[in-house]
C-alpha atoms as a PDB file:
ATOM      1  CA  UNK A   1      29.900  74.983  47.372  1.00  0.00           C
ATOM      2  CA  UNK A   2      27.316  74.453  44.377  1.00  0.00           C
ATOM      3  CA  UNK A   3      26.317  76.993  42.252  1.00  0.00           C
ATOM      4  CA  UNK A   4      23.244  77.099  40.489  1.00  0.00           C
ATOM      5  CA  UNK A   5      22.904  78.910  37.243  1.00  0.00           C
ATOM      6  CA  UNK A   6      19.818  80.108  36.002  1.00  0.00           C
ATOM      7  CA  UNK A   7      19.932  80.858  31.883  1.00  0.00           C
ATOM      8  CA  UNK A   8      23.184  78.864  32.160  1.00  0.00           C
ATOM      9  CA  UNK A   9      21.739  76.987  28.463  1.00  0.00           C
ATOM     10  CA  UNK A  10      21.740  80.405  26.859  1.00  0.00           C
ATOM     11  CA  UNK A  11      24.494  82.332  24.832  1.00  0.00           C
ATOM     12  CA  UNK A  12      25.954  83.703  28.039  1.00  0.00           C
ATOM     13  CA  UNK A  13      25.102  81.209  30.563  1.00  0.00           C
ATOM     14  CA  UNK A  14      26.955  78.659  29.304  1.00  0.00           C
ATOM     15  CA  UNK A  15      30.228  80.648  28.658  1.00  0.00           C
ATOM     16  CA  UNK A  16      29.961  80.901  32.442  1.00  0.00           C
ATOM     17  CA  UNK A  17      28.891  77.502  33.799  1.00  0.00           C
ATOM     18  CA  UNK A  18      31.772  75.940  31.541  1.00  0.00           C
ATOM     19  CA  UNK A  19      34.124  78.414  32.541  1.00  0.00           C
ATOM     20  CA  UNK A  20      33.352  78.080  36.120  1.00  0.00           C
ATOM     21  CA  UNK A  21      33.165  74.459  36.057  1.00  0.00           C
ATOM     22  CA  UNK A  22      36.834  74.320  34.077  1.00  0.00           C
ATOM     23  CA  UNK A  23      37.774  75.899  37.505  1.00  0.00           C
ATOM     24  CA  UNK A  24      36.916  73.655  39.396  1.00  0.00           C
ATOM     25  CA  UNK A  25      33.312  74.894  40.766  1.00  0.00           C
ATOM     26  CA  UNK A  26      30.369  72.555  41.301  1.00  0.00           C
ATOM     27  CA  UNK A  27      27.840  73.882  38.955  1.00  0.00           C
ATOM     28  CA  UNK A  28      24.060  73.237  38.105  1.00  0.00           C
ATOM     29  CA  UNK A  29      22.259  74.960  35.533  1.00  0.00           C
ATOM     30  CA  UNK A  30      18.748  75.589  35.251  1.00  0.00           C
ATOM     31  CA  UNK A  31      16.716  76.551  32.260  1.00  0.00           C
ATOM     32  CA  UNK A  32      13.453  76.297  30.427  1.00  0.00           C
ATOM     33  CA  UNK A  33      15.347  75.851  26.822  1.00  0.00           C
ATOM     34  CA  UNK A  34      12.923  78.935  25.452  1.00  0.00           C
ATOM     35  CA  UNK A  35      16.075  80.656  24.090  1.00  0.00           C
ATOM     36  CA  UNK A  36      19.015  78.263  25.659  1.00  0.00           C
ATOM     37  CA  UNK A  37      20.098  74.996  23.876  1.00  0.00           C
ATOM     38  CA  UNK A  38      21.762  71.671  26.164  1.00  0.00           C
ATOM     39  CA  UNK A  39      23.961  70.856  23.635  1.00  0.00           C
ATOM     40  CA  UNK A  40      26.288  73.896  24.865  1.00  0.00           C
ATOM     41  CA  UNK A  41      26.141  72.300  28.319  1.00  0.00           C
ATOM     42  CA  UNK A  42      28.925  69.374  29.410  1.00  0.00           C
ATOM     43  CA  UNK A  43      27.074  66.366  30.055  1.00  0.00           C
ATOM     44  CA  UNK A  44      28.774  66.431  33.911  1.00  0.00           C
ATOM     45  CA  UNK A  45      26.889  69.974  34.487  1.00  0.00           C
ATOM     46  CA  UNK A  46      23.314  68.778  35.654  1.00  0.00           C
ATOM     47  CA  UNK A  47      20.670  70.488  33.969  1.00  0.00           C
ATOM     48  CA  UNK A  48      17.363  71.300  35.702  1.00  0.00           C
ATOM     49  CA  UNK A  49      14.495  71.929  32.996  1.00  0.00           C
ATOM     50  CA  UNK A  50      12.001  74.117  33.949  1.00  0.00           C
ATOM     51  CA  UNK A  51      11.507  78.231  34.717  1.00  0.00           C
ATOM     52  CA  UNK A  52      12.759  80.564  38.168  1.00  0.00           C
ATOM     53  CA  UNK A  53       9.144  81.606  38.399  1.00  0.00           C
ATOM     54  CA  UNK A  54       8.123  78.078  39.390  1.00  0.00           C
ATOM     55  CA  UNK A  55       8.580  77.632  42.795  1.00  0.00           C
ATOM     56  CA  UNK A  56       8.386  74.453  43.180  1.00  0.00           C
ATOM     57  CA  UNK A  57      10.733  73.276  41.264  1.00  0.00           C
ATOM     58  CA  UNK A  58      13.334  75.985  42.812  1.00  0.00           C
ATOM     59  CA  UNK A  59      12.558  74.574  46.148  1.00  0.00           C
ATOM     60  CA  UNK A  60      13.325  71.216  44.900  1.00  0.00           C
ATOM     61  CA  UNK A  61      16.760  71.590  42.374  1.00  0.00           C
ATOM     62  CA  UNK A  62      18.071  73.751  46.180  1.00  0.00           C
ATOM     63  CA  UNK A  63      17.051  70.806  48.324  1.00  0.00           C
ATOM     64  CA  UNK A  64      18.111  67.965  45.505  1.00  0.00           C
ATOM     65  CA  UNK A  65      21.540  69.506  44.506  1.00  0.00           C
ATOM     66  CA  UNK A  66      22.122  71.296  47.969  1.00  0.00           C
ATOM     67  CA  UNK A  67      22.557  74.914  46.535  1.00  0.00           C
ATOM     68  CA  UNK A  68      25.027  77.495  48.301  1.00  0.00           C
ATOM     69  CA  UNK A  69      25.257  80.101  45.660  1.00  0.00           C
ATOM     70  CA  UNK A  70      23.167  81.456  42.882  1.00  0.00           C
ATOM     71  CA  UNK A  71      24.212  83.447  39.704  1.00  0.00           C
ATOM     72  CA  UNK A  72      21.056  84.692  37.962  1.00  0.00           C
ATOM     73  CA  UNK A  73      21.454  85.026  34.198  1.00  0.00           C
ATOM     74  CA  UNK A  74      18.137  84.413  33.023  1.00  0.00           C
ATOM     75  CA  UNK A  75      16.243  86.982  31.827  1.00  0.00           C
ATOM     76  CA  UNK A  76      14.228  88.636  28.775  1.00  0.00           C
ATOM     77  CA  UNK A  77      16.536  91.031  27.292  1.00  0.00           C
ATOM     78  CA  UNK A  78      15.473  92.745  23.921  1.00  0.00           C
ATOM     79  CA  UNK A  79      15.554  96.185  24.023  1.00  0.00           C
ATOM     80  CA  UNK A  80      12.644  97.187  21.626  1.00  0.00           C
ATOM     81  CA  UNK A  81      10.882  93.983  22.582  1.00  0.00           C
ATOM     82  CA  UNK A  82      10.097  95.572  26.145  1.00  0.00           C
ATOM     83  CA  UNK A  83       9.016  98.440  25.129  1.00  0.00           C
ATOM     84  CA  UNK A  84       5.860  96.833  23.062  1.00  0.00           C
ATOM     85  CA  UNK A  85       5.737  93.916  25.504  1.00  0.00           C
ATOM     86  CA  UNK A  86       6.364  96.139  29.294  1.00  0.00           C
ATOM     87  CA  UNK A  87       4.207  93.599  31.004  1.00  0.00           C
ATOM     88  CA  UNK A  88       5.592  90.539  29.897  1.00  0.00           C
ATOM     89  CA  UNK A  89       9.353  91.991  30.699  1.00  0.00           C
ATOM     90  CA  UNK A  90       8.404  92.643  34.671  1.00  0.00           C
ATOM     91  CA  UNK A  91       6.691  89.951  34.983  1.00  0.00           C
ATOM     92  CA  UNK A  92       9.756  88.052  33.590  1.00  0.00           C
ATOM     93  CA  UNK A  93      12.359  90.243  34.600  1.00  0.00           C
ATOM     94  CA  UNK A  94      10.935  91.670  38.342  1.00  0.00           C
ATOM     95  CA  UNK A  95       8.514  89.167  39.297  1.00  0.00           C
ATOM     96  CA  UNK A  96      10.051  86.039  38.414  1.00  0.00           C
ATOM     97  CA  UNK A  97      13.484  87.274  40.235  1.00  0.00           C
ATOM     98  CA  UNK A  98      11.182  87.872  43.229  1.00  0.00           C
ATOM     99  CA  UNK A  99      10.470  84.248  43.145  1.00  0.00           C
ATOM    100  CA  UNK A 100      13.648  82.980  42.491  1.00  0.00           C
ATOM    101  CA  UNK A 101      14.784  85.306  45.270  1.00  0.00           C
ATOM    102  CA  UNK A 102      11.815  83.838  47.493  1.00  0.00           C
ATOM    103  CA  UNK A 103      13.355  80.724  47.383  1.00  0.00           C
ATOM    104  CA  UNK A 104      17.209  81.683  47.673  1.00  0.00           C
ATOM    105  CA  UNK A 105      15.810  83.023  51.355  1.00  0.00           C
ATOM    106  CA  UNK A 106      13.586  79.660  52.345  1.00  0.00           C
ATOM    107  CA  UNK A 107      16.624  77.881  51.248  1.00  0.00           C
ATOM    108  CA  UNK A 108      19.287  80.037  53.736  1.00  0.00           C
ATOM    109  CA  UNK A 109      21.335  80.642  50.589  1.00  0.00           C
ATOM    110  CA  UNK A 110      24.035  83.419  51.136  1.00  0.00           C
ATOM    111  CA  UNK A 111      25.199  84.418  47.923  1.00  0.00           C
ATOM    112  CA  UNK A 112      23.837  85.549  45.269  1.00  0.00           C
ATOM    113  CA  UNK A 113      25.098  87.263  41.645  1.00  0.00           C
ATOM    114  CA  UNK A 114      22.750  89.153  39.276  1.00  0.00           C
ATOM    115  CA  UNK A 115      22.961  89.483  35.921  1.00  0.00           C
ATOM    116  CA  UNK A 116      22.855  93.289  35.344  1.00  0.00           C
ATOM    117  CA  UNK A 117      23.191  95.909  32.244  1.00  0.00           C
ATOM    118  CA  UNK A 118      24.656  98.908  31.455  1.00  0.00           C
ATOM    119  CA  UNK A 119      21.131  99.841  30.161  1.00  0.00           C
ATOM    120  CA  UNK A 120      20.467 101.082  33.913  1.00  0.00           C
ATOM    121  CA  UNK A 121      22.576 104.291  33.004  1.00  0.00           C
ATOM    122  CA  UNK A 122      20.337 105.156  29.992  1.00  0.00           C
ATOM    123  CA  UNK A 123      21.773 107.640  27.687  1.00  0.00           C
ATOM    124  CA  UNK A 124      24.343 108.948  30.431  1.00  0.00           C
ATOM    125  CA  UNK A 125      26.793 112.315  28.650  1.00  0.00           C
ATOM    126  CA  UNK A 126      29.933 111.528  30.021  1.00  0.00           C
ATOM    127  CA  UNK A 127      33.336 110.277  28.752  1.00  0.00           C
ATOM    128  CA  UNK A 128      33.890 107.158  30.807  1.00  0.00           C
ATOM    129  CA  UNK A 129      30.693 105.491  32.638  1.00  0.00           C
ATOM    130  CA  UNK A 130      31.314 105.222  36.037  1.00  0.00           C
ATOM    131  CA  UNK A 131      29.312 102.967  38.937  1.00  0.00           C
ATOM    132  CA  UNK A 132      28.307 106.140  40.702  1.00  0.00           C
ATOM    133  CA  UNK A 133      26.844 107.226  37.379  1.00  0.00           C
ATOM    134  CA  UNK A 134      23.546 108.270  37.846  1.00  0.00           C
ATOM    135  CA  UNK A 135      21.101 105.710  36.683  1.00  0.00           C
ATOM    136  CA  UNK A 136      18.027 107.113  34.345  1.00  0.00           C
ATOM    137  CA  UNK A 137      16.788 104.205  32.303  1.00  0.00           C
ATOM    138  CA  UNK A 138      15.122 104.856  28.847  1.00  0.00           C
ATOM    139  CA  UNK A 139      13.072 101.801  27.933  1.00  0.00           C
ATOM    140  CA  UNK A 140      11.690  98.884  29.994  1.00  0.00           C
ATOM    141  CA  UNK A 141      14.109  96.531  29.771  1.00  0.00           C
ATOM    142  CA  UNK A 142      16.642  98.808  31.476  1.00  0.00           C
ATOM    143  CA  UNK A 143      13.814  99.488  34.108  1.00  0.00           C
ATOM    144  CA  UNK A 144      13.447  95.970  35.220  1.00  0.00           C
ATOM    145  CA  UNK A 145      17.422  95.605  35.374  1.00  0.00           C
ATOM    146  CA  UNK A 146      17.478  98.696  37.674  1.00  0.00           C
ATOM    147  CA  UNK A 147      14.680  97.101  39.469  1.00  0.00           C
ATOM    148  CA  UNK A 148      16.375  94.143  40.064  1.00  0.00           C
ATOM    149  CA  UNK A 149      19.159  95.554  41.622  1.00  0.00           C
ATOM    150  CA  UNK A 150      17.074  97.373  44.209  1.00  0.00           C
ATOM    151  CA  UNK A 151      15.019  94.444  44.533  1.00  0.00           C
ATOM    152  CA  UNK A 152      18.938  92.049  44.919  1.00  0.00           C
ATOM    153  CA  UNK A 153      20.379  94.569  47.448  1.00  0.00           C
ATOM    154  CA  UNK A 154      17.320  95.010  49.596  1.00  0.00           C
ATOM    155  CA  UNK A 155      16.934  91.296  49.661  1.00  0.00           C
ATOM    156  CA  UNK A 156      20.687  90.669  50.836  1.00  0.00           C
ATOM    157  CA  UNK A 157      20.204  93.110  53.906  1.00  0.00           C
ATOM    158  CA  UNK A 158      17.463  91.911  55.006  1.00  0.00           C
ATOM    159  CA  UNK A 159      17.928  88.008  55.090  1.00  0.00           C
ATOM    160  CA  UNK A 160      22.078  88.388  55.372  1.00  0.00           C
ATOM    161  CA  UNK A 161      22.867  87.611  51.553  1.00  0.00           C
ATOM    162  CA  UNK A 162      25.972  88.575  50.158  1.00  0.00           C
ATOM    163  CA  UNK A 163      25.432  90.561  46.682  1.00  0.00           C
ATOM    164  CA  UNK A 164      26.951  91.004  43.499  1.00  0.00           C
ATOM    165  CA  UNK A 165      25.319  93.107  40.591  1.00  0.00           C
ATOM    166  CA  UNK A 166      27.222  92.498  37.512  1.00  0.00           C
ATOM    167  CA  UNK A 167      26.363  96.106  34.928  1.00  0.00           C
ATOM    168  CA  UNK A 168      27.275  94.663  31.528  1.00  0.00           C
ATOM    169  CA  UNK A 169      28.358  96.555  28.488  1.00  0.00           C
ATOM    170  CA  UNK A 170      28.190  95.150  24.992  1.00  0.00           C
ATOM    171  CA  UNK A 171      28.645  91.513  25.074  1.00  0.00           C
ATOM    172  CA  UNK A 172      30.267  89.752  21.704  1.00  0.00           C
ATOM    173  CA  UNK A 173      32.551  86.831  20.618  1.00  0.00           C
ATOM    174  CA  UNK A 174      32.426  83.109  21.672  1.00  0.00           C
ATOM    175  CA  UNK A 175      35.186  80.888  23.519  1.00  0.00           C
ATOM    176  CA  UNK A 176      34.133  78.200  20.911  1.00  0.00           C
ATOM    177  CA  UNK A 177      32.229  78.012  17.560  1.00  0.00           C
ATOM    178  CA  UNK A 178      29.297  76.052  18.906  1.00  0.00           C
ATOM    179  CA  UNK A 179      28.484  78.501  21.694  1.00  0.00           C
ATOM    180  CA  UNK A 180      28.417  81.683  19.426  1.00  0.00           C
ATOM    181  CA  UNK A 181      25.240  83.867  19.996  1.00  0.00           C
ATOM    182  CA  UNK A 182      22.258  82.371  17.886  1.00  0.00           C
ATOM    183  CA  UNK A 183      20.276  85.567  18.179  1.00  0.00           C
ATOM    184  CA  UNK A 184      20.674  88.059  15.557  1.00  0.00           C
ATOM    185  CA  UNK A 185      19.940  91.320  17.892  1.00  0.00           C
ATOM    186  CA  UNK A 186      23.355  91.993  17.973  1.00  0.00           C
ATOM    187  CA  UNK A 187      25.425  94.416  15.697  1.00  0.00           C
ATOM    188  CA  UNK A 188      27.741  91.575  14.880  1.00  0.00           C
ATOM    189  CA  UNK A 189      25.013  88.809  14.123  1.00  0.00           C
ATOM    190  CA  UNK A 190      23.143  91.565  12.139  1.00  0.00           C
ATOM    191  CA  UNK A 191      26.021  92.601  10.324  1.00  0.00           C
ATOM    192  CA  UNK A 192      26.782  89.235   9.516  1.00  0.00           C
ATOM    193  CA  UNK A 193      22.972  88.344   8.645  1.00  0.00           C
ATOM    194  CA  UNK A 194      22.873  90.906   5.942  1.00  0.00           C
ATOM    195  CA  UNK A 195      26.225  90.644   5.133  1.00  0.00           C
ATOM    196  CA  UNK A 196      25.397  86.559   3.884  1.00  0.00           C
ATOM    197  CA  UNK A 197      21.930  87.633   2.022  1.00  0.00           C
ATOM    198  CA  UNK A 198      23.944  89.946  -0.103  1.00  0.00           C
ATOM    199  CA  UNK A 199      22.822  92.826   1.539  1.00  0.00           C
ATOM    200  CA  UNK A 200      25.153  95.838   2.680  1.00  0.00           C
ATOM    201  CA  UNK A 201      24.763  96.770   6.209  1.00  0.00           C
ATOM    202  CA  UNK A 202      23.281  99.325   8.217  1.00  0.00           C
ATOM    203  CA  UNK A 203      24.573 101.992  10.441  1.00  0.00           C
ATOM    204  CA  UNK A 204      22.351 104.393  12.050  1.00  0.00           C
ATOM    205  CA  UNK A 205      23.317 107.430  12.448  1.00  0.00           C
ATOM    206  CA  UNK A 206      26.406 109.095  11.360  1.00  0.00           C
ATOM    207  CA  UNK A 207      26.047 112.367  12.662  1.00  0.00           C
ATOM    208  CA  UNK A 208      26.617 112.090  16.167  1.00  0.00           C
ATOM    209  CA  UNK A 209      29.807 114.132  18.292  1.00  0.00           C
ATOM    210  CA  UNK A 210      31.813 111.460  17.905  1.00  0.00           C
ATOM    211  CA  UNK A 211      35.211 111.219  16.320  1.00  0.00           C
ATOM    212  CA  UNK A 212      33.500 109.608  12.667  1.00  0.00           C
ATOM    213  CA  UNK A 213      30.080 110.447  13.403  1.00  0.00           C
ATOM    214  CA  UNK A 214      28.890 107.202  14.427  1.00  0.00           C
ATOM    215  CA  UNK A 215      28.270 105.929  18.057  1.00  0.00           C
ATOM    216  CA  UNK A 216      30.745 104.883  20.180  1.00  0.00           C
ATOM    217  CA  UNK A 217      30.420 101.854  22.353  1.00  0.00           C
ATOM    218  CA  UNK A 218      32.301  99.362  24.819  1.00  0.00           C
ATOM    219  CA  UNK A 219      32.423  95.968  23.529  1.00  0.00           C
ATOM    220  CA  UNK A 220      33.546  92.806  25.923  1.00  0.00           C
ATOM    221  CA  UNK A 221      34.189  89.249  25.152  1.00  0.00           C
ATOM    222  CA  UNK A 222      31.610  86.851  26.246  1.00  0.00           C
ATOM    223  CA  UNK A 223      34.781  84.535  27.387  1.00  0.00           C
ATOM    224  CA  UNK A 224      36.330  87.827  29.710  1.00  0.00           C
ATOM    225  CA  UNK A 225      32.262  88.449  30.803  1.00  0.00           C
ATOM    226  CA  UNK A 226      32.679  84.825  32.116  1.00  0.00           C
ATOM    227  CA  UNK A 227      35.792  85.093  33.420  1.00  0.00           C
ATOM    228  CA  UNK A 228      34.123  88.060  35.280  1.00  0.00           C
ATOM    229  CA  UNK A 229      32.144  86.171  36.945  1.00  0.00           C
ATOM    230  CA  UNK A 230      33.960  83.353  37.879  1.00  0.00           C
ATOM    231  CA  UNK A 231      35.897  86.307  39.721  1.00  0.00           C
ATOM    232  CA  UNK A 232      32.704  87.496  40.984  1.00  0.00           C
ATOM    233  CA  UNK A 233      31.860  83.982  42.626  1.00  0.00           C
ATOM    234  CA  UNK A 234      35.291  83.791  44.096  1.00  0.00           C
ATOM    235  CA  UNK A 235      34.781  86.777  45.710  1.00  0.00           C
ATOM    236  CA  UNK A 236      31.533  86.040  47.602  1.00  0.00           C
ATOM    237  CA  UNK A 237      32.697  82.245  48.012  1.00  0.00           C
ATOM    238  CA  UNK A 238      36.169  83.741  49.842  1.00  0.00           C
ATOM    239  CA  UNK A 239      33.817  86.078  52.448  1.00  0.00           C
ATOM    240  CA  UNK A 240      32.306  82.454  53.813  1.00  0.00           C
ATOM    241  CA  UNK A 241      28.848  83.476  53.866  1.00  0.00           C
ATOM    242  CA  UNK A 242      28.995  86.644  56.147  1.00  0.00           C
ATOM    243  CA  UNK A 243      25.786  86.606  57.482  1.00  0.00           C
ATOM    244  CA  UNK A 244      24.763  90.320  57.826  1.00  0.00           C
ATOM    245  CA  UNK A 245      24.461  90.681  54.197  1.00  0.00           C
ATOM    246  CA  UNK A 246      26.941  93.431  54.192  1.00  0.00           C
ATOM    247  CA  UNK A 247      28.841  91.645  50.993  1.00  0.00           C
ATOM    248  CA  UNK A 248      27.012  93.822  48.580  1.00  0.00           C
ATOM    249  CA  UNK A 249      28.813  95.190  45.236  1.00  0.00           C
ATOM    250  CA  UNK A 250      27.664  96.847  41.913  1.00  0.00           C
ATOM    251  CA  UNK A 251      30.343  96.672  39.063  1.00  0.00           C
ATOM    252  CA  UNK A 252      30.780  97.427  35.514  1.00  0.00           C
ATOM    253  CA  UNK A 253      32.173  94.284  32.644  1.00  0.00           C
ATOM    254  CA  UNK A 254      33.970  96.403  30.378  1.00  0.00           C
ATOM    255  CA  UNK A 255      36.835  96.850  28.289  1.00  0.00           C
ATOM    256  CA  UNK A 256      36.901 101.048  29.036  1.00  0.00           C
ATOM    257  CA  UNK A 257      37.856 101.384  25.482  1.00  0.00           C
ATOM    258  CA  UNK A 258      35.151 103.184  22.871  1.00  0.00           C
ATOM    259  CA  UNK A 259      34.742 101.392  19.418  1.00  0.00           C
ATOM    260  CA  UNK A 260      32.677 103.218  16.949  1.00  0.00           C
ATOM    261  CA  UNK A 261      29.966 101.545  15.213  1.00  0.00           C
ATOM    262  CA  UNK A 262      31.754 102.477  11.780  1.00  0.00           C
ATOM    263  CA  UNK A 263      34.720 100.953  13.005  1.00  0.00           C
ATOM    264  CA  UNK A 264      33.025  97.843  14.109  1.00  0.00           C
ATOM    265  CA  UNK A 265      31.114  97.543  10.520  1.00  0.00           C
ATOM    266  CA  UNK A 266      34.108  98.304   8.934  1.00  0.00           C
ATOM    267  CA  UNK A 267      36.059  95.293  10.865  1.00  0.00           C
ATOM    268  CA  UNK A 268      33.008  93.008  10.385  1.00  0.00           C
ATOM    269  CA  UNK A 269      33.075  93.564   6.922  1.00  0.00           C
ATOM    270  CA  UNK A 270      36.581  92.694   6.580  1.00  0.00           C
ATOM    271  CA  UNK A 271      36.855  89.403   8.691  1.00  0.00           C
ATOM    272  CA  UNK A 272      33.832  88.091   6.595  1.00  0.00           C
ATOM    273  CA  UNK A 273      35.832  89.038   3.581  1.00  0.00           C
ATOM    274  CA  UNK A 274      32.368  90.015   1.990  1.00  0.00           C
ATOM    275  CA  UNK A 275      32.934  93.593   0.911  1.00  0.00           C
ATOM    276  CA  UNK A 276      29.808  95.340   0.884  1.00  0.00           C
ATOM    277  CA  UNK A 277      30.351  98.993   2.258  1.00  0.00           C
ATOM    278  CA  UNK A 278      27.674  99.922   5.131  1.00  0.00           C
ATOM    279  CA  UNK A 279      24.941 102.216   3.883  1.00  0.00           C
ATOM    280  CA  UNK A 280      23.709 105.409   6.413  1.00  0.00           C
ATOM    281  CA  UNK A 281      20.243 105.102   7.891  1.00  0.00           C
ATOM    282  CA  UNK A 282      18.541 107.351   9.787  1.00  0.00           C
ATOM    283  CA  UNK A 283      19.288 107.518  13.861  1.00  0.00           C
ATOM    284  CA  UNK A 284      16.978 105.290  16.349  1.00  0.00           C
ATOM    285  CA  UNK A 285      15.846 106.750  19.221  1.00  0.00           C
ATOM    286  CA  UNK A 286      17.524 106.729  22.287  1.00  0.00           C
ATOM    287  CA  UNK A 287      21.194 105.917  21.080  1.00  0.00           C
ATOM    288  CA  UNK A 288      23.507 107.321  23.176  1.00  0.00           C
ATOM    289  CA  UNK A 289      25.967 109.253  21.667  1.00  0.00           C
ATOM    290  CA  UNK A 290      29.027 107.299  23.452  1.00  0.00           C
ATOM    291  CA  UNK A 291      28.205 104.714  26.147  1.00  0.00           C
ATOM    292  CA  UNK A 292      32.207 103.299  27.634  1.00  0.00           C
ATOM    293  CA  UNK A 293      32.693 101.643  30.547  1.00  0.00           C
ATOM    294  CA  UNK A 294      34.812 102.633  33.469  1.00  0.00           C
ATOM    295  CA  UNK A 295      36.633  99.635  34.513  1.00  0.00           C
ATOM    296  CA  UNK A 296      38.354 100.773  37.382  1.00  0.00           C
ATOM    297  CA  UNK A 297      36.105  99.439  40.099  1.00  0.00           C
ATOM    298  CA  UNK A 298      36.195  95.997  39.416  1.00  0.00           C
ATOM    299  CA  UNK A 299      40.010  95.246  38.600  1.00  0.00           C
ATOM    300  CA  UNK A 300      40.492  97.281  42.477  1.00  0.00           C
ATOM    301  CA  UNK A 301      38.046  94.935  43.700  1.00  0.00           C
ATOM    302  CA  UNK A 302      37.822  91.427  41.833  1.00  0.00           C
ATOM    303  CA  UNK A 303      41.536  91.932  40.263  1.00  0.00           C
ATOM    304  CA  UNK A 304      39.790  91.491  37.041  1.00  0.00           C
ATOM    305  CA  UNK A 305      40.321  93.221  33.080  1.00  0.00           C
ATOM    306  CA  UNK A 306      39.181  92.168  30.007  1.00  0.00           C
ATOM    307  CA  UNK A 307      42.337  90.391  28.305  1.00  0.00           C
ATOM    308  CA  UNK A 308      40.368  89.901  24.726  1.00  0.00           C
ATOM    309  CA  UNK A 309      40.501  92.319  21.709  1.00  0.00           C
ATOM    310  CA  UNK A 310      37.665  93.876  19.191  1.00  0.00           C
ATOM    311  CA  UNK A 311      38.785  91.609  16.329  1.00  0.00           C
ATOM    312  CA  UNK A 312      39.242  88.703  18.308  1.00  0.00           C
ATOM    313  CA  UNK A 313      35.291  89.468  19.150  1.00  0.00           C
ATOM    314  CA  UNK A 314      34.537  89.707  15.328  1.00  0.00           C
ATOM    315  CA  UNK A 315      36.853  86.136  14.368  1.00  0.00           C
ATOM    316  CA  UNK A 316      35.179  84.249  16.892  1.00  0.00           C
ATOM    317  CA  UNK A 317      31.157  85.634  16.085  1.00  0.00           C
ATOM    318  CA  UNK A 318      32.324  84.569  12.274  1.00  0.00           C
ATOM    319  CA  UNK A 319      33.372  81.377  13.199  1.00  0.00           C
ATOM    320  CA  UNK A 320      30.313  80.638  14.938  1.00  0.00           C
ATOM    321  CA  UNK A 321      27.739  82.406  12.501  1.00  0.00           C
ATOM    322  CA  UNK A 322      29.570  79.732   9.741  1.00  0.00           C
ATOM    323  CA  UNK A 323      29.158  77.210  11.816  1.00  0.00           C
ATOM    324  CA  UNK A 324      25.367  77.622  11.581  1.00  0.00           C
ATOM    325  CA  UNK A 325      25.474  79.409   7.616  1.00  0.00           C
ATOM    326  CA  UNK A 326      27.891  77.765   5.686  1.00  0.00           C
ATOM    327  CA  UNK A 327      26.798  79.526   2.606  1.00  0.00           C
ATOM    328  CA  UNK A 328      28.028  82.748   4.400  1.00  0.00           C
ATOM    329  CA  UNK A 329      31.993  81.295   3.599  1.00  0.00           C
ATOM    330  CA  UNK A 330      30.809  80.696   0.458  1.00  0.00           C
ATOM    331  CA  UNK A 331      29.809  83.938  -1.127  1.00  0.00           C
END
């Protein structure tokens, strides 16, 4: 089998292709380098330049690199982002996995693995977030991730695809320094941002029913989220292409364990060893109160659980955010 990966140049994209590869799976990534970098790419993992929404060039990388299987990473994926930009995030987001989804069918490609969020639950009140949830989406972003579900599953049924919709929760941490998450839209990168400009940081929100006030949230390791999905792959590999496209399955990546955004400052401040105490903004709109992952679905079905701790999250984001600001190791 070879598996293309779309995105597979970006933070989380190339966690998987390298951990899939390192197992043995014939990979090919493809990516337009907008966000992504090739440097975080093996040289033996072909790389196919370009965007899903041109068809084209999807017809050709399936016919050139004879592509059984397709995990679909790429995507836009900022929160407040979609909600000034709605039309650029389903065109992105809806339309271009329409495309890409086009092709997977022309192609008679059986199996296919989509990128999901946990922002399809919205701001859910319950304890542990389950996959029966119910799914009320607050913002765009979340819309088009919902949409692309609907859009993954109908597909499957109707042209026999096997299906696997990957819901994840907070993604942090790198497997190595050099493939740490460049983007600071994360709490840890932001943390760390203001953290090296001598700045204390920010936590929104303390008054919240939570056990310190603050939100409470699942956090996963980007190395476990790929590890998740080389799981995922194995799973839809094993079923040989079934045909009916009966394979489908929806599945949280989390840890099922709530960290509190205090707590997560708190340990951010301390692995940086830069002690500036967070300062109490205002809430945003739209935080969920708590928002943990049940895991119990997919260690029943893909005999996976996270094996990585919070800390080990918050080492590994500092060794990467040195990597790229010395002068953070130096204050």
């Amino acid at each position: 089998m070879t598996w293309l990966i779309t995105g597979g140049a970006g933070y989380i994209g190339a966690h998987v292709a390298r951990a899939m590869a390192e197992a043995g799976e014939r990979v090919v990534v493809l990516d337009d380098i907008s966000s992504g970098i090739p440097g975080r790419l093996p040289q033996e993992i072909p790389l196919v330049r370009g965007s899903y929404l041109d068809r084209d060039l999807l017809d050709r990388a399936f016919a050139e690199h004879e592509i059984t299987g397709v995990v679909h990473l790429a995507a836009k994926k900022q929160v407040g982002e979609s909600v000034a930009q709605p039309l650029f995030y389903y065109r992105h987001n809806v339309y271009g996995l329409t495309v890409l989804l086009e092709a997977v069918a022309a192609a008679g490609v059986k199996r296919f693995v989509f990128s999901s969020s946990a922002a399809v639950y919205g701001v859910p009140r319950v304890e542990l977030i389950a996959e029966d949830t119910p799914c009320a989406p607050i913002n765009p972003y979340g819309e088009t991730k919902l949409t692309g579900e609907w859009l993954v599953r109908a597909t499957g049924q109707a042209h026999g695809i096997d299906t696997m919709c990957l819901r994840y929760f907070n993604v942090a941490g790198a497997e190595l320094p050099e493939l740490a998450d460049t983007g600071v839209f994360n709490i840890i990168p932001m943390v760390f941002d203001r953290l090296t400009r001598g700045e204390a940081p920010r936590i929104f929100g303390d008054d919240y029913p939570t056990p310190d006030g603050t939100c409470v949230r699942d956090y996963i390791h980007v190395g476990d989220l790929a590890e998740a999905h080389l799981a995922a792959v194995r799973r839809l590999s094993s079923r040989g292409g079934s045909g009916d496209g009966s394979g489908d399955l929806t599945v949280n990546i989390g840890r099922g364990e709530g960290v509190s955004v205090r707590e997560l400052v708190d340990l951010a401040v301390d692995v940086s060893g830069i002690t500036l105490p967070a300062i109490v903004e205002s809430r945003r709109p739209g935080d969920a109160a708590q928002a943990v992952a049940s895991a119990e679905l997919i260690a029943k079905e893909l005999g996976w659980t996270a094996r990585r701790g919070v800390r080990e999250m918050v080492e590994s984001a500092w060794e990467g955010w040195c990597l790229r600001h010395p002068e953070a190791r130096r204050r």
